[in-house]
N, C-alpha and C. Protein backbone atom coordinates (compact mmCIF):
# COMPACT_ATOMS: atom_id res chain seq x y z
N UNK A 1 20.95 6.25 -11.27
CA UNK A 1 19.76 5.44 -11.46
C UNK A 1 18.58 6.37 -11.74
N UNK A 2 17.54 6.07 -12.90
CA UNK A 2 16.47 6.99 -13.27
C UNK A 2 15.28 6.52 -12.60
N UNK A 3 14.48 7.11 -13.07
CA UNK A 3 13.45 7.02 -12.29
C UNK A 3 12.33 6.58 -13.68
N UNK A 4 11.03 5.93 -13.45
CA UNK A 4 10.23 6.01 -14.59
C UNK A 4 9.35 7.24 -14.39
N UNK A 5 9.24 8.13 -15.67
CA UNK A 5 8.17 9.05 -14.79
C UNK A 5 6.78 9.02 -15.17
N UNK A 6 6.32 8.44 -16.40
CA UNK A 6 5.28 7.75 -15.84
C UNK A 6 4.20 7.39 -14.72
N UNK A 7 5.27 6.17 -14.39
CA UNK A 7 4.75 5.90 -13.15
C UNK A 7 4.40 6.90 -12.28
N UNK A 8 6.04 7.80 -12.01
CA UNK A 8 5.86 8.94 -10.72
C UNK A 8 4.61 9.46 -11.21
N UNK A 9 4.05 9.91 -12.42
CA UNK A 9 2.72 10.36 -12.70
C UNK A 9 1.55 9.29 -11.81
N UNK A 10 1.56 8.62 -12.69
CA UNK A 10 0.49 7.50 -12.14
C UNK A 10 0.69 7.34 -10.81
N UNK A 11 1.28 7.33 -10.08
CA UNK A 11 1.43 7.38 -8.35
C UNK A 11 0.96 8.34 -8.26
N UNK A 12 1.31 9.92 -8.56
CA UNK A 12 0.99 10.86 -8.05
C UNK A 12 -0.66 10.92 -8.10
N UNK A 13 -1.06 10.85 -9.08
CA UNK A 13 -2.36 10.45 -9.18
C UNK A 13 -3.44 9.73 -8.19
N UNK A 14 -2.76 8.50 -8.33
CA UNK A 14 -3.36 7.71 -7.17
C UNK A 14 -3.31 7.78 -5.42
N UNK A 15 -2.25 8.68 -5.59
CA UNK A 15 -2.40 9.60 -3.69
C UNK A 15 -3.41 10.09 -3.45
N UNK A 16 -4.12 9.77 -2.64
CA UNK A 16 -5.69 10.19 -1.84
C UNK A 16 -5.11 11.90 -1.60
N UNK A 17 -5.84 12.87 -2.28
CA UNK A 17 -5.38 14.22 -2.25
C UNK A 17 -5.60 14.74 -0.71
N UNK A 18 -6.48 13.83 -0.20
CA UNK A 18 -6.19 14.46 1.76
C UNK A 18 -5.63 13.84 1.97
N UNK A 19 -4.75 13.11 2.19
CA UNK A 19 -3.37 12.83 3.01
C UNK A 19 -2.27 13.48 2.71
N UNK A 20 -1.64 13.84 3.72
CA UNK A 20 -0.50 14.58 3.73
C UNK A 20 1.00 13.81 3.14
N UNK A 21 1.17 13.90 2.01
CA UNK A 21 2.23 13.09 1.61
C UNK A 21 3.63 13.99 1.11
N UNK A 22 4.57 13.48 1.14
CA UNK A 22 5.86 14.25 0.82
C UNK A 22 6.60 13.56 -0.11
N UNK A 23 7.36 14.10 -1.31
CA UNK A 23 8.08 13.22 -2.19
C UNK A 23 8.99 13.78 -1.44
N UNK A 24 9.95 12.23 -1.65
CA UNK A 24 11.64 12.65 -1.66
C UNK A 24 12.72 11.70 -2.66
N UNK A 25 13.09 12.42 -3.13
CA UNK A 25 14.33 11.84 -3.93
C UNK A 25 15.37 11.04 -2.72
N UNK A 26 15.10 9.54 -3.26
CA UNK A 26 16.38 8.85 -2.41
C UNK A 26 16.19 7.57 -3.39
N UNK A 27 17.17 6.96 -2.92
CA UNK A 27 17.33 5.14 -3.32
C UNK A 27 17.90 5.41 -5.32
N UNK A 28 17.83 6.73 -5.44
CA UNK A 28 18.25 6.65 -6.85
C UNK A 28 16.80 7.38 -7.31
N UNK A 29 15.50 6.81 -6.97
CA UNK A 29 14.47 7.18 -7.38
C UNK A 29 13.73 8.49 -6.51
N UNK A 30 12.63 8.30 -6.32
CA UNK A 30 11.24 9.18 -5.53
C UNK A 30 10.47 7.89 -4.64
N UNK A 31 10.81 8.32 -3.32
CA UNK A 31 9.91 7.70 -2.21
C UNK A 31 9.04 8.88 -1.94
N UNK A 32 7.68 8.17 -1.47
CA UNK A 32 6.34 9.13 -0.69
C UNK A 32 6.78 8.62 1.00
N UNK A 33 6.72 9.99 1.46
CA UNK A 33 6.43 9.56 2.91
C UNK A 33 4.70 10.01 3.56
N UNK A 34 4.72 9.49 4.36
CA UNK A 34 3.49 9.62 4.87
C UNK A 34 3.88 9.82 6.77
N UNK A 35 4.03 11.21 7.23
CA UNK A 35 4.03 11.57 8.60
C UNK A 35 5.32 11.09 9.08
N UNK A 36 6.71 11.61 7.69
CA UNK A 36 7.72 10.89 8.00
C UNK A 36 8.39 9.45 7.58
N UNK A 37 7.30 8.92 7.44
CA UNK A 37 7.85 7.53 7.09
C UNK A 37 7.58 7.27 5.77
N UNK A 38 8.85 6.51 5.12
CA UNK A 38 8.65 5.99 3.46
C UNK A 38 7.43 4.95 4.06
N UNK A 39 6.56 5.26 2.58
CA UNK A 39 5.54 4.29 2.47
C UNK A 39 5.92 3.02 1.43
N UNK A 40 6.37 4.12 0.37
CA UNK A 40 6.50 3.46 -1.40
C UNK A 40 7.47 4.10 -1.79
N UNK A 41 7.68 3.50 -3.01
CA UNK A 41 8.26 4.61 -3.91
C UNK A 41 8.79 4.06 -5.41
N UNK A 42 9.06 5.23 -6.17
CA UNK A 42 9.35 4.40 -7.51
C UNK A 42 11.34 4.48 -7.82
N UNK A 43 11.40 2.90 -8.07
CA UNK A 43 12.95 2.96 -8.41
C UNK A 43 12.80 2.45 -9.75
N UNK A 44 13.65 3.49 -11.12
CA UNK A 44 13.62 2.68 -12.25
C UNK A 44 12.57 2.52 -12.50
N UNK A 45 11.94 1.53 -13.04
CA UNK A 45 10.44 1.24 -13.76
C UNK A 45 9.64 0.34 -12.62
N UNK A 46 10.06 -0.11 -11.33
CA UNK A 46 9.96 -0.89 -10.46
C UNK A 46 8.90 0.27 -9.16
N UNK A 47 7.97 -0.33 -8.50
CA UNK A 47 7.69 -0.01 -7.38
C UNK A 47 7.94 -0.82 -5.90
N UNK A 48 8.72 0.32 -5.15
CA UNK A 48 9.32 -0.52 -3.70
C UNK A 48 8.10 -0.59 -2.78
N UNK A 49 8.01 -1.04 -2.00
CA UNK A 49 6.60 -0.98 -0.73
C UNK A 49 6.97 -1.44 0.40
N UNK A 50 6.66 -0.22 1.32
CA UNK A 50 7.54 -0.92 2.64
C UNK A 50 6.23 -1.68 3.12
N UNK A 51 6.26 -2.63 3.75
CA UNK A 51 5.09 -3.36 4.18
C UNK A 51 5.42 -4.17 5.36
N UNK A 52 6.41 -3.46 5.99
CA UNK A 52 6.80 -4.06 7.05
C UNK A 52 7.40 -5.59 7.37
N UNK A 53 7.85 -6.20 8.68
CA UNK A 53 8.53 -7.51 8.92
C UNK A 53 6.85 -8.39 8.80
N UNK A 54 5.75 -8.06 9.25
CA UNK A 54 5.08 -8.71 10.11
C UNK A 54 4.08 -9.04 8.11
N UNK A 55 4.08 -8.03 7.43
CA UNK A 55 3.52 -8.48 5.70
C UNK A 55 4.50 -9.06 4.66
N UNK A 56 5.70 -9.01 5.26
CA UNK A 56 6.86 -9.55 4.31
C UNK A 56 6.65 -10.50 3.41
N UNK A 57 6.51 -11.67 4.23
CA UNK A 57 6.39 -13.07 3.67
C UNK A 57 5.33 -13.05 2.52
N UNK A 58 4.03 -12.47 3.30
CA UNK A 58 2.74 -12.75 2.70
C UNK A 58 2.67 -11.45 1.44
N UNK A 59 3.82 -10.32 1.46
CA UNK A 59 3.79 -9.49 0.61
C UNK A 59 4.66 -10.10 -0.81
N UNK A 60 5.64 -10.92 -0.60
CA UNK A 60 6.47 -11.81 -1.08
C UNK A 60 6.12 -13.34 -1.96
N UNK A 61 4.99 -13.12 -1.50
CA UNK A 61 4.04 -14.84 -2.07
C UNK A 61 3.23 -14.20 -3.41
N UNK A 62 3.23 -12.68 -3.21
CA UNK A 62 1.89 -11.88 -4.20
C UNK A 62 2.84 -12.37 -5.93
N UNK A 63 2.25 -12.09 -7.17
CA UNK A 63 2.98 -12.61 -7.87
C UNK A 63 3.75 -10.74 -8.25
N UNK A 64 4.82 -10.72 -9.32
CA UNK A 64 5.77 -9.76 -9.58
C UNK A 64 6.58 -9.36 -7.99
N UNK A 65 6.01 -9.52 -6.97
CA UNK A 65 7.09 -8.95 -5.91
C UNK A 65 8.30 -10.01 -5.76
N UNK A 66 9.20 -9.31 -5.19
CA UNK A 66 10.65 -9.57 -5.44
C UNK A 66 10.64 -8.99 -3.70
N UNK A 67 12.50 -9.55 -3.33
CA UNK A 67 12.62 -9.06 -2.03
C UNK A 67 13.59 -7.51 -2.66
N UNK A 68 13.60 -6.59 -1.77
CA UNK A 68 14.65 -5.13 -2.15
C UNK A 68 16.01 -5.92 -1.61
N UNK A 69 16.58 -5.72 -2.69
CA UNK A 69 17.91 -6.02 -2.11
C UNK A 69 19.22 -4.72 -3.06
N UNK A 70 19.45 -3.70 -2.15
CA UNK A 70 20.41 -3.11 -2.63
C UNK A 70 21.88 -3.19 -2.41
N UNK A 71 22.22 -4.06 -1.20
CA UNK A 71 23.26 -4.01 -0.75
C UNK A 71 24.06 -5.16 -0.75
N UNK A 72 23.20 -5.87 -1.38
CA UNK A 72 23.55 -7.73 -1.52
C UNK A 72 22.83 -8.36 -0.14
N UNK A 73 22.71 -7.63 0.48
CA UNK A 73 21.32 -8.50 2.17
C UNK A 73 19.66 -7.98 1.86
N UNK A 74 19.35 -8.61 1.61
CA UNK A 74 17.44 -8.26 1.34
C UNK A 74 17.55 -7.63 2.59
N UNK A 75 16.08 -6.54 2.60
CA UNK A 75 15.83 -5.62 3.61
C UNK A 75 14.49 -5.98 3.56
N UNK A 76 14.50 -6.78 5.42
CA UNK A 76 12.81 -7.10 5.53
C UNK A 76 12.03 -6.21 5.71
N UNK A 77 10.75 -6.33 5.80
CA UNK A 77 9.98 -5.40 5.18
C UNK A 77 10.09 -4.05 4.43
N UNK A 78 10.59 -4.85 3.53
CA UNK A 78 10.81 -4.39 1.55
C UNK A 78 10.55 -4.55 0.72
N UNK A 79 9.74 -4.72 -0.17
CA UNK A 79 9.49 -5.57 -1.40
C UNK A 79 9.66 -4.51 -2.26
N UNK A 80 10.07 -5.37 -3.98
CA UNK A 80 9.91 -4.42 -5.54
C UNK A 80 8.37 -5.59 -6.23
N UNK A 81 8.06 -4.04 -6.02
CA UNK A 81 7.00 -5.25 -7.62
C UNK A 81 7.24 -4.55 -8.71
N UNK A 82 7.23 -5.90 -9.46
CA UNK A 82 7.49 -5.48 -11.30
C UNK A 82 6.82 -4.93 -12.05
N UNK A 83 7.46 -4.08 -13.06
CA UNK A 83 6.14 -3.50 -13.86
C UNK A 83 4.97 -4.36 -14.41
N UNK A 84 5.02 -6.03 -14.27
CA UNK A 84 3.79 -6.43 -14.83
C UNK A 84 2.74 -6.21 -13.43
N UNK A 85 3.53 -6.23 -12.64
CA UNK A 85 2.81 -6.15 -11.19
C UNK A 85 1.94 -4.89 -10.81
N UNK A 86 1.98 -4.24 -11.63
CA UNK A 86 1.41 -2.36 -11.66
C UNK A 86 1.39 -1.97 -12.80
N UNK A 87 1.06 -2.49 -13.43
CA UNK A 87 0.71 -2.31 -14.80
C UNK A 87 -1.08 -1.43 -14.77
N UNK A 88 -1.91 -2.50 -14.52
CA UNK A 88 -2.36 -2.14 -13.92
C UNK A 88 -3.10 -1.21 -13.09
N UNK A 89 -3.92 0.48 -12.88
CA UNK A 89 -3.46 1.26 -12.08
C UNK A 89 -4.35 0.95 -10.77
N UNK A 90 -5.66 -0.25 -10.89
CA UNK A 90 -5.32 -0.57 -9.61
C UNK A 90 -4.65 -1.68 -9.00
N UNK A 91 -4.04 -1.88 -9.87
CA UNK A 91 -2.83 -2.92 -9.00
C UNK A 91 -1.69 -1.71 -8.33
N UNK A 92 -1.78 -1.05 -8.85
CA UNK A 92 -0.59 0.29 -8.34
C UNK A 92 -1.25 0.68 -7.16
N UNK A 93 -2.62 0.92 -7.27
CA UNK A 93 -3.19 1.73 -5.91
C UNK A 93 -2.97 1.09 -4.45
N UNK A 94 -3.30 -0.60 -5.16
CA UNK A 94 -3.29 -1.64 -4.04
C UNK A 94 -1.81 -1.87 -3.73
N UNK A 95 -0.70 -2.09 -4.14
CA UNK A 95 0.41 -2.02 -3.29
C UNK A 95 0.52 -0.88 -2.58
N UNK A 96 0.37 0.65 -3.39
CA UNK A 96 0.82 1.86 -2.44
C UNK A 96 -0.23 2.12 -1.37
N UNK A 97 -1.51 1.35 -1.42
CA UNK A 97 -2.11 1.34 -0.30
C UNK A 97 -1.44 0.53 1.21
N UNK A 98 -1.24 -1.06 0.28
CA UNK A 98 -0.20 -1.38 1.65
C UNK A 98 1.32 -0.67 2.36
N UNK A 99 1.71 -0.10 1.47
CA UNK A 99 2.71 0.58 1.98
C UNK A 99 1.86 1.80 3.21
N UNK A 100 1.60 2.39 2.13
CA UNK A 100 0.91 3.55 3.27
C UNK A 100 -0.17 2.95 4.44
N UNK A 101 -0.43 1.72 4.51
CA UNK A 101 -0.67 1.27 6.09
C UNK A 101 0.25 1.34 7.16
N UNK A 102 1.02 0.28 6.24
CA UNK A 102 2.02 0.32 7.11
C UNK A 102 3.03 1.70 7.76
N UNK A 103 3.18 2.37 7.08
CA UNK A 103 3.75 3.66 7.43
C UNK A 103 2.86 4.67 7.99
N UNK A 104 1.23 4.62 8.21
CA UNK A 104 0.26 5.08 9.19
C UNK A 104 0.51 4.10 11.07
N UNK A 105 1.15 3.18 10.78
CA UNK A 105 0.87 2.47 11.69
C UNK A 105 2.28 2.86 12.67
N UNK A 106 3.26 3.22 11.84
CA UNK A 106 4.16 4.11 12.78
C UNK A 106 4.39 5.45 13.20
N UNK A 107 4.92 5.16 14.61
CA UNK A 107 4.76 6.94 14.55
C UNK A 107 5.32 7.73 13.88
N UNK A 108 4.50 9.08 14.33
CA UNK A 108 4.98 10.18 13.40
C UNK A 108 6.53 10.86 13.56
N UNK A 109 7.06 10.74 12.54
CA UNK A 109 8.87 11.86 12.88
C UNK A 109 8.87 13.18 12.85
């Protein structure tokens, strides 16, 4: 599975240069962690956003998000938004902002 790189540009970009962030190659693509924890990341031309159980629903109502489903069982607090969904670059900022709440809000690994 590829990655868009693009995007990985345009993400990289939009990371607040003081926060401590880490790429890692997984899921096929590039997730950012933030103090350990995936925040986001790009799969394919798609952006994932962890946004936790408790933003799911209400992350899920937004329009282009989709639930992550890699295994045939959706994974709650998961979402993909579509490239019309981040098209956009601050529609890009504003999902990888919710991700990276949510992954500030857990502790550090």
């Amino acid at each position: 599975m590829a990655y868009d790189e693009g995007l990985l540009v345009r993400a990289r970009e939009a990371v607040d240069p003081t926060v401590d962030v880490l790429e890692k190659k997984m899921f096929g693509g590039v997730v950012f962690m933030l103090r350990g924890n995936m925040a986001f990341g790009i799969i394919e031309d798609e952006l994932m956003v962890r946004v936790g159980p408790d933003g799911y629903e209400e992350a899920l109502a937004q329009p282009h998000a989709r639930e992550m489903d890699f295994t045939g069982r959706p994974l709650r607090g998961m979402v993909m938004v579509g490239v019309d969904g981040i098209d956009m670059d601050e529609d890009l900022r504003a999902w990888m902002a919710r991700g990276a709440e949510f992954a500030r809000s857990l502790p550090a690994k």
